[in-house]
N, C-alpha and C. Protein backbone atom coordinates (compact mmCIF):
# COMPACT_ATOMS: atom_id res chain seq x y z
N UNK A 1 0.74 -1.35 23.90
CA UNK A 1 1.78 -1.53 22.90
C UNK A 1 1.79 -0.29 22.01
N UNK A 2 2.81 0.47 21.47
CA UNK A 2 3.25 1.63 20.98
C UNK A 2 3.50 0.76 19.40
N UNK A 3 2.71 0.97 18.61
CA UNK A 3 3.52 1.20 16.67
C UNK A 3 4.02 2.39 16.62
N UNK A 4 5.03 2.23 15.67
CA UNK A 4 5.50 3.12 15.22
C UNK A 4 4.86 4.04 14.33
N UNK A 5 5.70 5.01 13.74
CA UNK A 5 4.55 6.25 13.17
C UNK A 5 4.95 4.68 11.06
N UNK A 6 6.20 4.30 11.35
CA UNK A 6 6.38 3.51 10.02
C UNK A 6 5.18 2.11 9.93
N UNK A 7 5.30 1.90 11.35
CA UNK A 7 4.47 0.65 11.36
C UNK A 7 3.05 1.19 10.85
N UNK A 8 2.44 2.02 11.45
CA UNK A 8 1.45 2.48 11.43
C UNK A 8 0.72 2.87 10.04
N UNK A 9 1.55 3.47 8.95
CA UNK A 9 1.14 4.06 8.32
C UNK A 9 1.68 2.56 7.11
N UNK A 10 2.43 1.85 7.27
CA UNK A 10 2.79 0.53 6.34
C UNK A 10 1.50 -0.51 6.63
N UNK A 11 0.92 -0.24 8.11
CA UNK A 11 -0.39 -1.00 8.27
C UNK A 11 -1.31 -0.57 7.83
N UNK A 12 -1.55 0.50 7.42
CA UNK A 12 -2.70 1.51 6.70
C UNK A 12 -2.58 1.40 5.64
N UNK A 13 -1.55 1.04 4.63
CA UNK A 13 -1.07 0.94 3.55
C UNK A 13 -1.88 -0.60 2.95
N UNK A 14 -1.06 -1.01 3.31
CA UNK A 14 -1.67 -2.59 3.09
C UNK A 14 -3.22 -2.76 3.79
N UNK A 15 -3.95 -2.30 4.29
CA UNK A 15 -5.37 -2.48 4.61
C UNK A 15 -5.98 -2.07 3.53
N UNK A 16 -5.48 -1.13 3.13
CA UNK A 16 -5.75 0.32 1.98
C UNK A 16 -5.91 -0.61 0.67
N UNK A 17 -5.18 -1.51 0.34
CA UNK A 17 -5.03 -2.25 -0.91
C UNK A 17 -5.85 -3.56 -0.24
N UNK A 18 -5.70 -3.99 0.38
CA UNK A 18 -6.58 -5.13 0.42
C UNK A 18 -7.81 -5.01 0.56
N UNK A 19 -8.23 -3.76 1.26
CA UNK A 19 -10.05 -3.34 0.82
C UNK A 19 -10.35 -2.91 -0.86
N UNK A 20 -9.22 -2.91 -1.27
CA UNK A 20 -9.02 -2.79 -3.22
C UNK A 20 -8.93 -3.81 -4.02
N UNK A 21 -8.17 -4.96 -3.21
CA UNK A 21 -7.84 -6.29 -3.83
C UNK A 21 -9.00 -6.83 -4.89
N UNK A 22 -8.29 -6.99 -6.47
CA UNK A 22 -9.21 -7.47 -6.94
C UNK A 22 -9.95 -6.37 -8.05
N UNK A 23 -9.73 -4.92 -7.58
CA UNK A 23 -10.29 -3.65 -8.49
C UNK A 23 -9.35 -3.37 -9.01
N UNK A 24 -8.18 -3.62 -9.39
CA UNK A 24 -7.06 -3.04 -10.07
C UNK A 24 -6.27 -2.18 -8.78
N UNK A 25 -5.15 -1.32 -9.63
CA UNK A 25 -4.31 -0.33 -9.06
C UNK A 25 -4.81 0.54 -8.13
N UNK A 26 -4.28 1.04 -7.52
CA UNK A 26 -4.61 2.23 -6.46
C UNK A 26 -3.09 3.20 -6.18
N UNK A 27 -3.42 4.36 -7.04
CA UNK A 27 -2.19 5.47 -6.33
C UNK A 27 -2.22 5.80 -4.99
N UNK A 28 -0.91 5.80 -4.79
CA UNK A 28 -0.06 6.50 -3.46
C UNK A 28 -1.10 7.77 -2.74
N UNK A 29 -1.09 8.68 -3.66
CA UNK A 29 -1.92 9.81 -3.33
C UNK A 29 -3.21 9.83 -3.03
N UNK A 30 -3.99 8.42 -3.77
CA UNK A 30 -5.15 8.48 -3.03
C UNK A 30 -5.23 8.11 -1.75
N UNK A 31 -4.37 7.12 -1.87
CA UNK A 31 -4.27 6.43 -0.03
C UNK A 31 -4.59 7.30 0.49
N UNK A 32 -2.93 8.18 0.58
CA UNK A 32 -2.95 9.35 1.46
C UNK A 32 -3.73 10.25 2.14
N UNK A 33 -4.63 10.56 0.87
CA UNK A 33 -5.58 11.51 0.97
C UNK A 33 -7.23 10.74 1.66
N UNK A 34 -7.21 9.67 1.58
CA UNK A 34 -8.07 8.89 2.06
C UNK A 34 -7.87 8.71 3.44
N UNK A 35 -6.84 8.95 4.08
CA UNK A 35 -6.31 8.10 5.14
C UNK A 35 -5.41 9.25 6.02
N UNK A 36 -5.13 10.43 5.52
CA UNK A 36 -4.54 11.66 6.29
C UNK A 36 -3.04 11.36 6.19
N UNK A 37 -2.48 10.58 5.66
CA UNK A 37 -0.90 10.27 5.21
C UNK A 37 -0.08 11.24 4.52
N UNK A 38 0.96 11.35 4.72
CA UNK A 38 1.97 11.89 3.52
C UNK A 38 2.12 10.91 2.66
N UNK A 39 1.86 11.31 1.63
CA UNK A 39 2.09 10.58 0.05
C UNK A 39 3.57 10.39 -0.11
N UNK A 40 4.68 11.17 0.30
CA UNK A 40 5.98 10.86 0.40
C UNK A 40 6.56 10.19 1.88
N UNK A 41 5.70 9.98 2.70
CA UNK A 41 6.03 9.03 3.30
C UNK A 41 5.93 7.25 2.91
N UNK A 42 4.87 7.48 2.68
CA UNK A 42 4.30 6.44 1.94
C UNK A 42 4.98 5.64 0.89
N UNK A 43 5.56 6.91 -0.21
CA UNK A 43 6.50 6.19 -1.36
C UNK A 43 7.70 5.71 -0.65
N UNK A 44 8.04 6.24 1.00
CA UNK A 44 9.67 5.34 1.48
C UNK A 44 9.02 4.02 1.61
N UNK A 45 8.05 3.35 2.01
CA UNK A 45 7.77 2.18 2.48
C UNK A 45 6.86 1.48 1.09
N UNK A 46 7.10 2.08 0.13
CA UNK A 46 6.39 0.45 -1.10
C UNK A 46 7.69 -0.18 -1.28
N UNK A 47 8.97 0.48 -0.98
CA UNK A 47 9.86 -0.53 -1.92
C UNK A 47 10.19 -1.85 -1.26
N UNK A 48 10.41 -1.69 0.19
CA UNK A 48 10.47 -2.79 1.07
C UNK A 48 9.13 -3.65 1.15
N UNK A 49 8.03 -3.29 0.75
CA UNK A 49 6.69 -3.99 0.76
C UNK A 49 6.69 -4.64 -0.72
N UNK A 50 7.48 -3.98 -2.17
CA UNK A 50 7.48 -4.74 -2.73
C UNK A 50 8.33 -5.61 -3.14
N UNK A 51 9.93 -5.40 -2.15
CA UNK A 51 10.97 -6.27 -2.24
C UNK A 51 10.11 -7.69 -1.51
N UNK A 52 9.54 -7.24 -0.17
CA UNK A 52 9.16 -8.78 -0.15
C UNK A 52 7.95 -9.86 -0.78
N UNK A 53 7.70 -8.91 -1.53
CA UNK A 53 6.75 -9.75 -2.68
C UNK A 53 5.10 -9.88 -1.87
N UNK A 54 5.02 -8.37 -1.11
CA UNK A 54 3.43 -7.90 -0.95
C UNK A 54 2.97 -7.66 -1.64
N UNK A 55 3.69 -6.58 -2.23
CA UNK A 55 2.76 -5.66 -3.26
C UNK A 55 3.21 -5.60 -4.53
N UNK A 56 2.72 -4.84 -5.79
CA UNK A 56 3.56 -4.60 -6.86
C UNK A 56 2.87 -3.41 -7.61
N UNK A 57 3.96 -3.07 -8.32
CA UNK A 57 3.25 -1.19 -9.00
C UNK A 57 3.04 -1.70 -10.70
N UNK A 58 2.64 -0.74 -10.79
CA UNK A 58 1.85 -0.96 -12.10
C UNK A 58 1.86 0.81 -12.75
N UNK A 59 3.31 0.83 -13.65
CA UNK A 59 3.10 2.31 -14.26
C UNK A 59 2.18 2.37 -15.53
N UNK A 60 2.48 3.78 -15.58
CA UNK A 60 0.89 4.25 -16.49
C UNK A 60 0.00 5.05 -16.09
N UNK A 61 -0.71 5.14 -16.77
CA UNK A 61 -1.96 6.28 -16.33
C UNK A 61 -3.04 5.42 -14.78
N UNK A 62 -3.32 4.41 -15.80
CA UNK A 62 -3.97 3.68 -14.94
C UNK A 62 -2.97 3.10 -13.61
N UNK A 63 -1.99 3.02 -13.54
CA UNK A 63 -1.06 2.21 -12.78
C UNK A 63 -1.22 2.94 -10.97
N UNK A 64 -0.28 2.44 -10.65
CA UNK A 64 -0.70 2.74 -9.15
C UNK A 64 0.48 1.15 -8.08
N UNK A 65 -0.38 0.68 -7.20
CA UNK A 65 -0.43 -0.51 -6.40
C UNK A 65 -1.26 -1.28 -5.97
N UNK A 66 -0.96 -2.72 -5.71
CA UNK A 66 -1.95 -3.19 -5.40
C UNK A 66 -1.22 -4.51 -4.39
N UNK A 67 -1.70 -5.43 -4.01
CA UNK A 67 -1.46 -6.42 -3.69
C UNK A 67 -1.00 -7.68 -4.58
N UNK A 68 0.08 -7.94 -4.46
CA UNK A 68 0.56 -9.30 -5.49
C UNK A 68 -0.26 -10.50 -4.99
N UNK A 69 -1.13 -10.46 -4.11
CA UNK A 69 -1.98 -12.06 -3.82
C UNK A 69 -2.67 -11.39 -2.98
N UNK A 70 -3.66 -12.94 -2.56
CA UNK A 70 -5.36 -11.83 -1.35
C UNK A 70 -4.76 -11.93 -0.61
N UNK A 71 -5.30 -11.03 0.31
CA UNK A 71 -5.29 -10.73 1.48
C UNK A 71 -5.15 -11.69 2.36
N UNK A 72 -6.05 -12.46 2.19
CA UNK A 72 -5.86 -14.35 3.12
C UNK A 72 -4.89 -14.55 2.96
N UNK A 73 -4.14 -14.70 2.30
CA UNK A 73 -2.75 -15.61 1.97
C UNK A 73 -1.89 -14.73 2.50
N UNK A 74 -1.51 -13.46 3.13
CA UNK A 74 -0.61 -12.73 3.80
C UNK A 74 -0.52 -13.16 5.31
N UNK A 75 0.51 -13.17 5.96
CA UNK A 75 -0.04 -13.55 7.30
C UNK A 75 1.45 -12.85 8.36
């Protein structure tokens, strides 16, 4: 089975926050840089992750993303 390069990196995304779930926020850029991503790829796919009520941002210094519920409860 072939993912896509979107699937792929929206599945890295959300793993990325749910090994965070629970520590607060996490920026875009760290992902990235954690994970070999473009950071502007990345920002095309939070808005559809947080239209469907995965995730949610949090501006500010401290702000970033995270998961709107655990990880269990996603399915």
């Amino acid at each position: 089975m072939k993912i896509s390069t979107k699937g792929r990196y929206g599945l890295t995304l959300m793993i990325a926050l749910a090994k965070r779930h629970g520590t607060g926020c996490v920026s875009l850029k760290t992902i990235a840089e954690e994970n070999g991503l473009s950071d502007l790829y990345l920002e095309q796919l939070v808005g559809p992750l947080r239209n469907a009520g995965l995730i949610r941002s949090v501006r500010g210094a401290k702000g970033g993303y995270e998961l709107k519920m655990s990880a269990t409860e996603i399915t």
